[in-house]
Protein backbone atom coordinates (compact mmCIF):
# COMPACT_ATOMS: atom_id res chain seq x y z
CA UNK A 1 0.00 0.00 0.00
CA UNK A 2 1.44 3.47 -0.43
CA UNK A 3 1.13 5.77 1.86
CA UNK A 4 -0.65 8.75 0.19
CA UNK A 5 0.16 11.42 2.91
CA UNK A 6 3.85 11.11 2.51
CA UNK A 7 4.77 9.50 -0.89
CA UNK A 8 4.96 12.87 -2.88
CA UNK A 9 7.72 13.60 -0.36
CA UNK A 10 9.67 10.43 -0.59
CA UNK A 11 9.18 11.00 -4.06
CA UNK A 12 10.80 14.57 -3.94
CA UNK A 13 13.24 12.90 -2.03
CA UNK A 14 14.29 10.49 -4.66
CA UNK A 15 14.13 13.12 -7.96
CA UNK A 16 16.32 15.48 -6.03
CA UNK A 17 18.94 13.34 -4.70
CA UNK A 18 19.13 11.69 -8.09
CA UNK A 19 19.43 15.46 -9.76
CA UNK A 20 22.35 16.10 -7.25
CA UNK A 21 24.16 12.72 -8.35
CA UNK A 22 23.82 13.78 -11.92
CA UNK A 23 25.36 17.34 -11.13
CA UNK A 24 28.26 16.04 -9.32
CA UNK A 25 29.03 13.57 -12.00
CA UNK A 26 28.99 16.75 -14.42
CA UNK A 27 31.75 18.21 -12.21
CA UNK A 28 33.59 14.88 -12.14
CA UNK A 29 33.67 15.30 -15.99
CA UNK A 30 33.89 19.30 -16.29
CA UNK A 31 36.44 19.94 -13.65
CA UNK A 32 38.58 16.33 -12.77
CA UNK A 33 38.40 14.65 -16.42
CA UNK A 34 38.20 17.82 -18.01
CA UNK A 35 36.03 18.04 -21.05
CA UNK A 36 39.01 17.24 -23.26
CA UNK A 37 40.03 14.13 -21.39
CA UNK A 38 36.25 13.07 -21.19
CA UNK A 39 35.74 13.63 -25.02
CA UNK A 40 39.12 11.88 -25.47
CA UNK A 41 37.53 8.72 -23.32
CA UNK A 42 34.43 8.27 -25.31
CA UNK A 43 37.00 8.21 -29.08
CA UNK A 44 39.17 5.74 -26.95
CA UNK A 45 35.26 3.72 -26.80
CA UNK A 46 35.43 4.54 -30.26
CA UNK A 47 32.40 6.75 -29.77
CA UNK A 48 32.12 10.14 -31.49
CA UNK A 49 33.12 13.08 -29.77
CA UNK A 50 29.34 14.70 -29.90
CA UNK A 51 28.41 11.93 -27.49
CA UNK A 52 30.51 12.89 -24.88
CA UNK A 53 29.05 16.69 -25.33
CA UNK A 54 25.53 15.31 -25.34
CA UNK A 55 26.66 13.37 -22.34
CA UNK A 56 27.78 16.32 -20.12
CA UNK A 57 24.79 18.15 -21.54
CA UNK A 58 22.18 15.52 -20.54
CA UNK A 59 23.86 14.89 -17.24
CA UNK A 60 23.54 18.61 -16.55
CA UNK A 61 20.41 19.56 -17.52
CA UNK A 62 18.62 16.79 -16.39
CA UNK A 63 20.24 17.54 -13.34
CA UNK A 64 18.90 20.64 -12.92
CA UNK A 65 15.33 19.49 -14.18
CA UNK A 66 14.96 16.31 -11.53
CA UNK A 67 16.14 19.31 -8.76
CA UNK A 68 13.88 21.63 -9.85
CA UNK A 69 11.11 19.02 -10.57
CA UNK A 70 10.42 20.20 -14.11
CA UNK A 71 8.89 17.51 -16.40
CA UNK A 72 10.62 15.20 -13.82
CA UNK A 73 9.34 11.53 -14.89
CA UNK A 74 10.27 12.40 -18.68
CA UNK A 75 13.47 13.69 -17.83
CA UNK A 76 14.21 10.42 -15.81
CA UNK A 77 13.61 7.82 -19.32
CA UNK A 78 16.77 9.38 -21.05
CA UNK A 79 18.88 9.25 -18.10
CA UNK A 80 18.32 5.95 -17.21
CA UNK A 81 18.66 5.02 -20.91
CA UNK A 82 22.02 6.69 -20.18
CA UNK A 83 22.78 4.30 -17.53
CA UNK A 84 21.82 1.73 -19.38
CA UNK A 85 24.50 2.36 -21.88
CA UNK A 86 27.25 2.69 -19.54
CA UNK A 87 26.71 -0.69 -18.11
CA UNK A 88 26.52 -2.00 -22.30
CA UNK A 89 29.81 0.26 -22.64
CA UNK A 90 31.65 1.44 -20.32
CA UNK A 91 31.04 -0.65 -16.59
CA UNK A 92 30.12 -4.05 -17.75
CA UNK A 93 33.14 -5.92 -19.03
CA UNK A 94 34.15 -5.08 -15.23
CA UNK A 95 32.23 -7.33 -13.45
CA UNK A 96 29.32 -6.65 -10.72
CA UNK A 97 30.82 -4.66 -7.86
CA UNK A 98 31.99 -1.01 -8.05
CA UNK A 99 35.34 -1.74 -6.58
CA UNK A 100 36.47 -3.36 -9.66
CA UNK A 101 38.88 -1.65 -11.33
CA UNK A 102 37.21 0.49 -13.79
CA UNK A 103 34.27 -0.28 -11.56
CA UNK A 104 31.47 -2.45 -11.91
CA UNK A 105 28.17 -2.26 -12.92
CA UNK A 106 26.34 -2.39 -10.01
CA UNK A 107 25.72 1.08 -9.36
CA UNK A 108 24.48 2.01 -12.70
CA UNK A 109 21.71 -0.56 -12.74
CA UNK A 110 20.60 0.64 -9.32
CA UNK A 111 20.96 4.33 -10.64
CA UNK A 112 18.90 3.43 -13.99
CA UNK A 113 16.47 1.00 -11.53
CA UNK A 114 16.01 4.40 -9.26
CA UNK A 115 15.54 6.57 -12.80
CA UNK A 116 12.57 4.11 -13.43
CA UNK A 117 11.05 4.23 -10.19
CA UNK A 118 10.79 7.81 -10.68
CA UNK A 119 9.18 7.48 -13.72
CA UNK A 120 6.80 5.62 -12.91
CA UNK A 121 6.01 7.35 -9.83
CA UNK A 122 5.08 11.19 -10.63
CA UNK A 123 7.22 14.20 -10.15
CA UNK A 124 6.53 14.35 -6.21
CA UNK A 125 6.34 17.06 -3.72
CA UNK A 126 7.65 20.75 -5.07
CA UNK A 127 7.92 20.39 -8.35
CA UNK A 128 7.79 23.07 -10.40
CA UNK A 129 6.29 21.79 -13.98
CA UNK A 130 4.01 18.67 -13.19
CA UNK A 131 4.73 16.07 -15.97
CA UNK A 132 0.93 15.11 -14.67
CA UNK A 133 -1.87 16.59 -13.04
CA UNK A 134 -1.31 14.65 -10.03
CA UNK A 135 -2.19 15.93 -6.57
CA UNK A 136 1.07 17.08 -4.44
């Protein structure tokens, strides 16, 4: 059963702490990678460069969009398609657990599994451009 009285909150809860991860995984890229070395990374996947820039961009303003709660459960599909493509590219050839070196895949899926859950659920308590006339 959900509890109706405090769900929009949990669900706040959830959207914002996910926007946060996003934001510091922007600075991660932006400011300890540098854009260079992350655009560099994606040719040595033998992706184009333009992913890597739609990366940082996507990380970013999603970000800013699960904080803010605007259009919240469409905002969550690409990211956790996102996620989803780091475990097919990037984390998966490095086993389950994080602490792998290169780390593992683990977090990702929970990340992307989280991503869904917001979907699915509504855009929660404060948000500022309802994806859905839901009550708050």
């Amino acid at each position: 059963m959900i509890r109706s009285s405090t769900a929009p909150y949990g669900i706040a809860l959830l959207r914002v702490s996910l926007g946060i991860l996003f934001l510091a995984h922007v600075g991660l890229k932006v400011f300890v990678f540098t854009v260079p070395g992350f655009v560099g990374y994606f040719a040595s996947l033998h992706l184009p460069a333009v992913l890597a820039y739609a990366t940082i961009a996507l990380e970013l303003f999603g970000g800013i969009a699960l904080i803010l709660g605007i259009y919240a459960p469409w905002v969550a599909i690409p990211l956790a398609l996102e996620m989803l493509g780091t475990i097919v590219l990037v984390h998966g050839a490095n086993g389950w657990l994080f602490t792998n070196k290169g780390g593992g895949w683990e977090y990702p899926a929970f990340w992307a599994v989280a991503l869904v859950v917001l979907s699915l659920s509504g855009d929660g308590a404060f948000a500022l451009r309802r994806a859905s006339a839901q009550a708050a």
